[in-house]
N, C-alpha and C. Protein backbone atom coordinates (compact mmCIF):
# COMPACT_ATOMS: atom_id res chain seq x y z
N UNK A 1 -47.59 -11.60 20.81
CA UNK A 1 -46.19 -11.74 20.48
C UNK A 1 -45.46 -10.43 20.78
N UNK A 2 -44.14 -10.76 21.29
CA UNK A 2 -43.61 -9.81 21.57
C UNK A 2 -42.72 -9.11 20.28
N UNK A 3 -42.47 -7.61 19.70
CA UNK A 3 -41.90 -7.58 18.64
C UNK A 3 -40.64 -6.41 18.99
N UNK A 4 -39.31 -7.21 18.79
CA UNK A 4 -37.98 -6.36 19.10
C UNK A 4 -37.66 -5.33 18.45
N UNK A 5 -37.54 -4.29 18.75
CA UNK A 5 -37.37 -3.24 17.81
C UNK A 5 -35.34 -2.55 17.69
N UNK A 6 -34.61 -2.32 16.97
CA UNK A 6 -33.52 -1.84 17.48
C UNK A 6 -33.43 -0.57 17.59
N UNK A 7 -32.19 -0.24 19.05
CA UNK A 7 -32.53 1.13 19.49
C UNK A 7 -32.17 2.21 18.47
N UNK A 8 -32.61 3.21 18.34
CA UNK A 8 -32.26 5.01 17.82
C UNK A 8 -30.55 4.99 18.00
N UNK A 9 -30.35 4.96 17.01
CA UNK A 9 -28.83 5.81 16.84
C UNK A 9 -28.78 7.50 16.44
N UNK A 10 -28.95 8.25 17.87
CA UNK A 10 -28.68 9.51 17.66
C UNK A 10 -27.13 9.64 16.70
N UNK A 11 -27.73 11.03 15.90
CA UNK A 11 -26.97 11.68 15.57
C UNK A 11 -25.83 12.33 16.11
N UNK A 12 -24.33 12.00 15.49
CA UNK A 12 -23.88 13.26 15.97
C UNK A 12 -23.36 14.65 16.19
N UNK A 13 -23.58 15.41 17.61
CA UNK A 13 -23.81 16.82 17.99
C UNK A 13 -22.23 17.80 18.20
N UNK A 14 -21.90 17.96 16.77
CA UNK A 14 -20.84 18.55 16.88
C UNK A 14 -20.89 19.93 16.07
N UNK A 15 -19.99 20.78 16.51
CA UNK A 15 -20.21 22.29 15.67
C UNK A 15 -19.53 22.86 14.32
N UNK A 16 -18.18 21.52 14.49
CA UNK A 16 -17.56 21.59 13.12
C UNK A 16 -18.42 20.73 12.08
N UNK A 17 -17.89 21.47 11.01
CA UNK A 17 -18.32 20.64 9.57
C UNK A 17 -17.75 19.53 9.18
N UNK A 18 -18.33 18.26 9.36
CA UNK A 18 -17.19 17.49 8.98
C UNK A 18 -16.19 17.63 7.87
N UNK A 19 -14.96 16.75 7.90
CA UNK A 19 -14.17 17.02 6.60
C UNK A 19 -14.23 15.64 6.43
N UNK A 20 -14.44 15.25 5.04
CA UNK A 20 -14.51 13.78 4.52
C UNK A 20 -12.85 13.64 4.88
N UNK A 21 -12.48 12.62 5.06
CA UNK A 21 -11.01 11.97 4.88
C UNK A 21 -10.90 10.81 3.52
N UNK A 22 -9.89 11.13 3.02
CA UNK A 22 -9.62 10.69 1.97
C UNK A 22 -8.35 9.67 2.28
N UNK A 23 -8.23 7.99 1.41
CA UNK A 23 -7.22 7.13 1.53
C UNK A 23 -7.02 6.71 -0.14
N UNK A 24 -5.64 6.70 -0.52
CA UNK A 24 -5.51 5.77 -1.82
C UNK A 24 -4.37 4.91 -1.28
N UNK A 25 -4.65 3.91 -2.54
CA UNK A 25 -3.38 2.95 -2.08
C UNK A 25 -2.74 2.88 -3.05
N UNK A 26 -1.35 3.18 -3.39
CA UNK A 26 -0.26 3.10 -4.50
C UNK A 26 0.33 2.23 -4.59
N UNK A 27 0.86 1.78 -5.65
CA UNK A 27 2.47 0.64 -5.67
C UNK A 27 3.64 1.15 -6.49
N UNK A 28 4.59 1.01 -5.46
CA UNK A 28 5.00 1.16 -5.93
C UNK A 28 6.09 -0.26 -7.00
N UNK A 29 6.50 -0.10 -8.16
CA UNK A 29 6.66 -1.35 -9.19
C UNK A 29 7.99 -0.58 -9.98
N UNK A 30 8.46 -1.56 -10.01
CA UNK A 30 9.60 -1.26 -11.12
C UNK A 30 10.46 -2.54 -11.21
N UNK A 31 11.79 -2.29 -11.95
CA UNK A 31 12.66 -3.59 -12.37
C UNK A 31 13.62 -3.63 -10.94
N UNK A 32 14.70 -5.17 -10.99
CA UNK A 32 14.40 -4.80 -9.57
C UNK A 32 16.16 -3.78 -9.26
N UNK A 33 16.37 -3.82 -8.16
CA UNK A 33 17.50 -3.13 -7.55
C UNK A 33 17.46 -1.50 -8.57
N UNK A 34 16.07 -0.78 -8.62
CA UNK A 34 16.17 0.55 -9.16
C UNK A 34 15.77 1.23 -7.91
N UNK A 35 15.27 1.29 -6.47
CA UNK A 35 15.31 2.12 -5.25
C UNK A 35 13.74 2.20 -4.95
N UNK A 36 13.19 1.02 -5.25
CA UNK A 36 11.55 1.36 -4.54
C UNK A 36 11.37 1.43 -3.41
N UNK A 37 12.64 0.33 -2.57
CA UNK A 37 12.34 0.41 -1.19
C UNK A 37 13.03 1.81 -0.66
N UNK A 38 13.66 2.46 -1.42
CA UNK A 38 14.37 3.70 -0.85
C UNK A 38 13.02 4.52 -0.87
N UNK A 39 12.66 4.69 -2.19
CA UNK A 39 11.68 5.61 -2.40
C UNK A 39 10.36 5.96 -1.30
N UNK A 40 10.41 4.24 -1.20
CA UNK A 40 8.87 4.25 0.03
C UNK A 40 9.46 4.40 1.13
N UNK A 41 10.70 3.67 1.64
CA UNK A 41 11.46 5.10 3.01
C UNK A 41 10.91 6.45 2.99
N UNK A 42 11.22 6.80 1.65
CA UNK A 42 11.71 8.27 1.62
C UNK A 42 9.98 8.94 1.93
N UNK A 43 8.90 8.08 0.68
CA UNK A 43 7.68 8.97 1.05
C UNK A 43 6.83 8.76 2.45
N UNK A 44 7.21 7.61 3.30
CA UNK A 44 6.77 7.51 4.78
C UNK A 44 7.65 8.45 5.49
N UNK A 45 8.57 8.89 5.54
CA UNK A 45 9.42 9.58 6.49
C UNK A 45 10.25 8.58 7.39
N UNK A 46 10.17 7.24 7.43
CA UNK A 46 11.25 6.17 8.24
C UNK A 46 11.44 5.09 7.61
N UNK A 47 11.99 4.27 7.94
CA UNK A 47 12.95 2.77 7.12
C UNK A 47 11.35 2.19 7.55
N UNK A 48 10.90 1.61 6.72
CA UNK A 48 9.56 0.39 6.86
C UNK A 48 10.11 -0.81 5.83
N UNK A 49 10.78 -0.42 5.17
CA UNK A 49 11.39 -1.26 3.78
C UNK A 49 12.53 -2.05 4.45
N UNK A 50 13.48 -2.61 3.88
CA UNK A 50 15.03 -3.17 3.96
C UNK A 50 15.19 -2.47 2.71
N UNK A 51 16.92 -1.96 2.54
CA UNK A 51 17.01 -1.63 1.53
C UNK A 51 18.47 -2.49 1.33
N UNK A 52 18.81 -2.60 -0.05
CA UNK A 52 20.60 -3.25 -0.41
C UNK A 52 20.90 -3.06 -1.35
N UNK A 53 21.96 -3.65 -1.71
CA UNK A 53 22.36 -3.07 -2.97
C UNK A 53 22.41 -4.34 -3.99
N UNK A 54 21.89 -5.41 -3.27
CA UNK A 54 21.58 -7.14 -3.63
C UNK A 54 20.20 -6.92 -4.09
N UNK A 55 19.95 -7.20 -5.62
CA UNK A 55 18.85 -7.60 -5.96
C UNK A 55 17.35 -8.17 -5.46
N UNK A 56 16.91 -8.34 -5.80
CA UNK A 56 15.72 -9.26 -4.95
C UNK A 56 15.57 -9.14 -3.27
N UNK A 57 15.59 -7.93 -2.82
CA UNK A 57 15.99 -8.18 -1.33
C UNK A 57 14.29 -8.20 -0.75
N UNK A 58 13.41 -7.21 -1.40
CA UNK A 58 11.95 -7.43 -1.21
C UNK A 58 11.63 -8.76 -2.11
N UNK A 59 10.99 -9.42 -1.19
CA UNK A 59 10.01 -10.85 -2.00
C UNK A 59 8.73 -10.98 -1.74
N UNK A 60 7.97 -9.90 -0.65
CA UNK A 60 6.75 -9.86 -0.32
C UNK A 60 6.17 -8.15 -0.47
N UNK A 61 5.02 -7.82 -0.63
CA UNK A 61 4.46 -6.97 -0.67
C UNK A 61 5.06 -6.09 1.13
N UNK A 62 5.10 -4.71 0.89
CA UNK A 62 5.49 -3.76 2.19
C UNK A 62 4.44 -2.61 1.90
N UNK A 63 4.26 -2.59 3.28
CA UNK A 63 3.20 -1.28 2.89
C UNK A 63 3.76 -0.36 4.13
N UNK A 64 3.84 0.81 4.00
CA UNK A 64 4.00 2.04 4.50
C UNK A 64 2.79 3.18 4.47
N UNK A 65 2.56 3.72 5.65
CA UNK A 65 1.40 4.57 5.41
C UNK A 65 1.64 6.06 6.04
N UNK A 66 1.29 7.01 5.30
CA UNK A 66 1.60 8.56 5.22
C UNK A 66 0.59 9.16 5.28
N UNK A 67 0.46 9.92 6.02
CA UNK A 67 -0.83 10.63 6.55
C UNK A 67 -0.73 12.40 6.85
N UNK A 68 -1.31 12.67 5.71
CA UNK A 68 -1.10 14.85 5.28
C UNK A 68 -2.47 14.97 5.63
N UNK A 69 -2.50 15.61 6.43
CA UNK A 69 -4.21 16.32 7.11
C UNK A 69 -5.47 15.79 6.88
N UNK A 70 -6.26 15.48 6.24
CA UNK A 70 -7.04 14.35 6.37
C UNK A 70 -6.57 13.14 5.11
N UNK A 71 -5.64 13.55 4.23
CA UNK A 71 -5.32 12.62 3.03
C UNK A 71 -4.61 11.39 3.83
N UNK A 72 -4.80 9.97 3.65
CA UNK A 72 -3.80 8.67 4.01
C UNK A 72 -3.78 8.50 2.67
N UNK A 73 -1.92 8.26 2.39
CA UNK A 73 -1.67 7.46 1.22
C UNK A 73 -1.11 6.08 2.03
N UNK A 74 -1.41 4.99 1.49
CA UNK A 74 -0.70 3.42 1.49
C UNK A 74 0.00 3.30 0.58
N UNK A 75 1.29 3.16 0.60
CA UNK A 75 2.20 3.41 -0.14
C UNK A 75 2.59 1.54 -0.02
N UNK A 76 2.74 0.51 -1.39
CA UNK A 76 2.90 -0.60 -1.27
C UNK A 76 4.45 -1.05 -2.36
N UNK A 77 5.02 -1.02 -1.17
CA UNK A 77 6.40 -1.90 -1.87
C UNK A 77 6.11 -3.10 -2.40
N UNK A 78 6.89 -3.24 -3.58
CA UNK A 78 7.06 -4.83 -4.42
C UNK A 78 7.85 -5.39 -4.61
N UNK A 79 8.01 -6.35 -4.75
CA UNK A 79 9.29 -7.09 -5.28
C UNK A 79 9.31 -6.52 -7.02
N UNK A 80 10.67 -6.33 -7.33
CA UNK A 80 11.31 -6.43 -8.32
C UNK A 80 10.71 -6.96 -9.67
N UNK A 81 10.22 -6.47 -10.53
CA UNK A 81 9.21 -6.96 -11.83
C UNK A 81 10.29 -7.44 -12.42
N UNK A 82 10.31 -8.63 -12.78
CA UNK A 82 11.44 -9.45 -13.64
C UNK A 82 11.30 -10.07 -14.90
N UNK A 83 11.42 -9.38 -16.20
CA UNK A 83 11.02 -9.89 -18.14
C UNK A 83 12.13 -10.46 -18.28
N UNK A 84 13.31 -10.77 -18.09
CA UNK A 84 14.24 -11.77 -18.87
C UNK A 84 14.44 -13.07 -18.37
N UNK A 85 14.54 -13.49 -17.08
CA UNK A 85 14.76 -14.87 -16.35
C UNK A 85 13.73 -15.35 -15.63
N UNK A 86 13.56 -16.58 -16.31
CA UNK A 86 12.05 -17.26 -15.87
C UNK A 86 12.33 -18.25 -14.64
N UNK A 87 12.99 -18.05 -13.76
CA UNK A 87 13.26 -19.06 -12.98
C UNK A 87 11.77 -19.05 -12.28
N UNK A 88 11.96 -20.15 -11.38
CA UNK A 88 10.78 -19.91 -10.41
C UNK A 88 10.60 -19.14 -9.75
N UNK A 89 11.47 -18.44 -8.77
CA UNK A 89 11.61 -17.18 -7.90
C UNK A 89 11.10 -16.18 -8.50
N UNK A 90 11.30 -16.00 -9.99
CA UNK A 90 11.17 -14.75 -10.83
C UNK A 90 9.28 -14.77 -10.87
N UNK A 91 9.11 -15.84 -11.34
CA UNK A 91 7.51 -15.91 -11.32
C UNK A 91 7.06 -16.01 -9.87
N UNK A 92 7.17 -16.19 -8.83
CA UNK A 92 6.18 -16.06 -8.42
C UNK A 92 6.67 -14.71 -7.17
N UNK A 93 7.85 -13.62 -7.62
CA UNK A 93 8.09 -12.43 -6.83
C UNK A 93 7.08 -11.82 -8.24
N UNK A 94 7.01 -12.06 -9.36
CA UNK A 94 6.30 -11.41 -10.51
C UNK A 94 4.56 -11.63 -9.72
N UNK A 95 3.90 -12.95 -9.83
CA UNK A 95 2.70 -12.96 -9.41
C UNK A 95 2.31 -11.85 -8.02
N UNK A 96 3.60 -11.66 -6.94
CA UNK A 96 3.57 -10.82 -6.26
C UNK A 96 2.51 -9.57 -6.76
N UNK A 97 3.44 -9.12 -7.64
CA UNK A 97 3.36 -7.84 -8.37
C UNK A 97 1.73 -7.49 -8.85
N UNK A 98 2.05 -8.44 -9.62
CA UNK A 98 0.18 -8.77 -10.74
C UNK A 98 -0.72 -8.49 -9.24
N UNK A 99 -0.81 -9.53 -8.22
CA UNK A 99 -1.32 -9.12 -7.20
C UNK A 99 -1.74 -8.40 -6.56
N UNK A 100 -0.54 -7.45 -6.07
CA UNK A 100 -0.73 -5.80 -6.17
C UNK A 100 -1.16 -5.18 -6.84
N UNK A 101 -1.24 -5.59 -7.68
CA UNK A 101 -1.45 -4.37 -9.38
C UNK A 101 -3.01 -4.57 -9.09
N UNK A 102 -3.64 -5.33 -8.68
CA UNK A 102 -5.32 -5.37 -8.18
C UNK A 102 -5.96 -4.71 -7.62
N UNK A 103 -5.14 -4.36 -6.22
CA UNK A 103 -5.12 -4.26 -5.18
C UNK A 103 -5.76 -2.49 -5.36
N UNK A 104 -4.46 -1.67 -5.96
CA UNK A 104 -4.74 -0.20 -5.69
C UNK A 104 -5.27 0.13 -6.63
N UNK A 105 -4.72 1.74 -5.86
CA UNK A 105 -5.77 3.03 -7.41
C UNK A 105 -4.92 3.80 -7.90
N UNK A 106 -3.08 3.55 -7.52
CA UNK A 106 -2.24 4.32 -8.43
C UNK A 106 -1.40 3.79 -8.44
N UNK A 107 -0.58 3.59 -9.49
CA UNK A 107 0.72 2.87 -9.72
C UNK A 107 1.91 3.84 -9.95
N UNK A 108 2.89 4.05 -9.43
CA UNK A 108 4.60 4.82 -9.88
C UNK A 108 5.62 4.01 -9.92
């Protein structure tokens, strides 16, 4: 019988030390029309968001990503967290949220 072996994965031959790279993923959450989508503009450095001055203008998760020397942050826009009006819209831009809230490893 013949028996397959898989090939050697050399090592690799470099002179620097590696540097681990580091990623977190944030959300950002709050009530709505307070400036999250400004904010996550502001910490990517360009418009990735829509921004207005109309309520509810995010209804889906946005992610923006920022990258400082080996650190990536994922920076995740939300829709609008909504405690007083239970309409339907409200619950399920809220389940949005809960969603996200799974998802990362820091919340602002």
């Amino acid at each position: 019988t013949h028996r397959r072996t898989r090939p050697r994965m050399n090592a690799p031959t470099t002179t620097e030390p590696e540097v681990p790279q580091r990623c977190g993923l944030i959300a950002i959450v709050g009530r709505p029309n307070v400036g999250k989508s400004t904010l996550l503009n502001a910490l990517v450095g360009q418009k990735v968001s829509i921004t207005s001055d109309k309520a509810q203008t995010t209804r889906h998760r946005i992610t923006g990503v920022r990258t400082v020397d080996e650190a990536q942050f994922v920076f995740v826009d939300t829709p609008g967290f909504q405690t007083k009006h239970n309409a339907a819209l409200n619950r399920t831009l809220n389940r949005t949220v809960h969603g996200v809230l799974a998802d990362v490893d820091l919340v602002l």
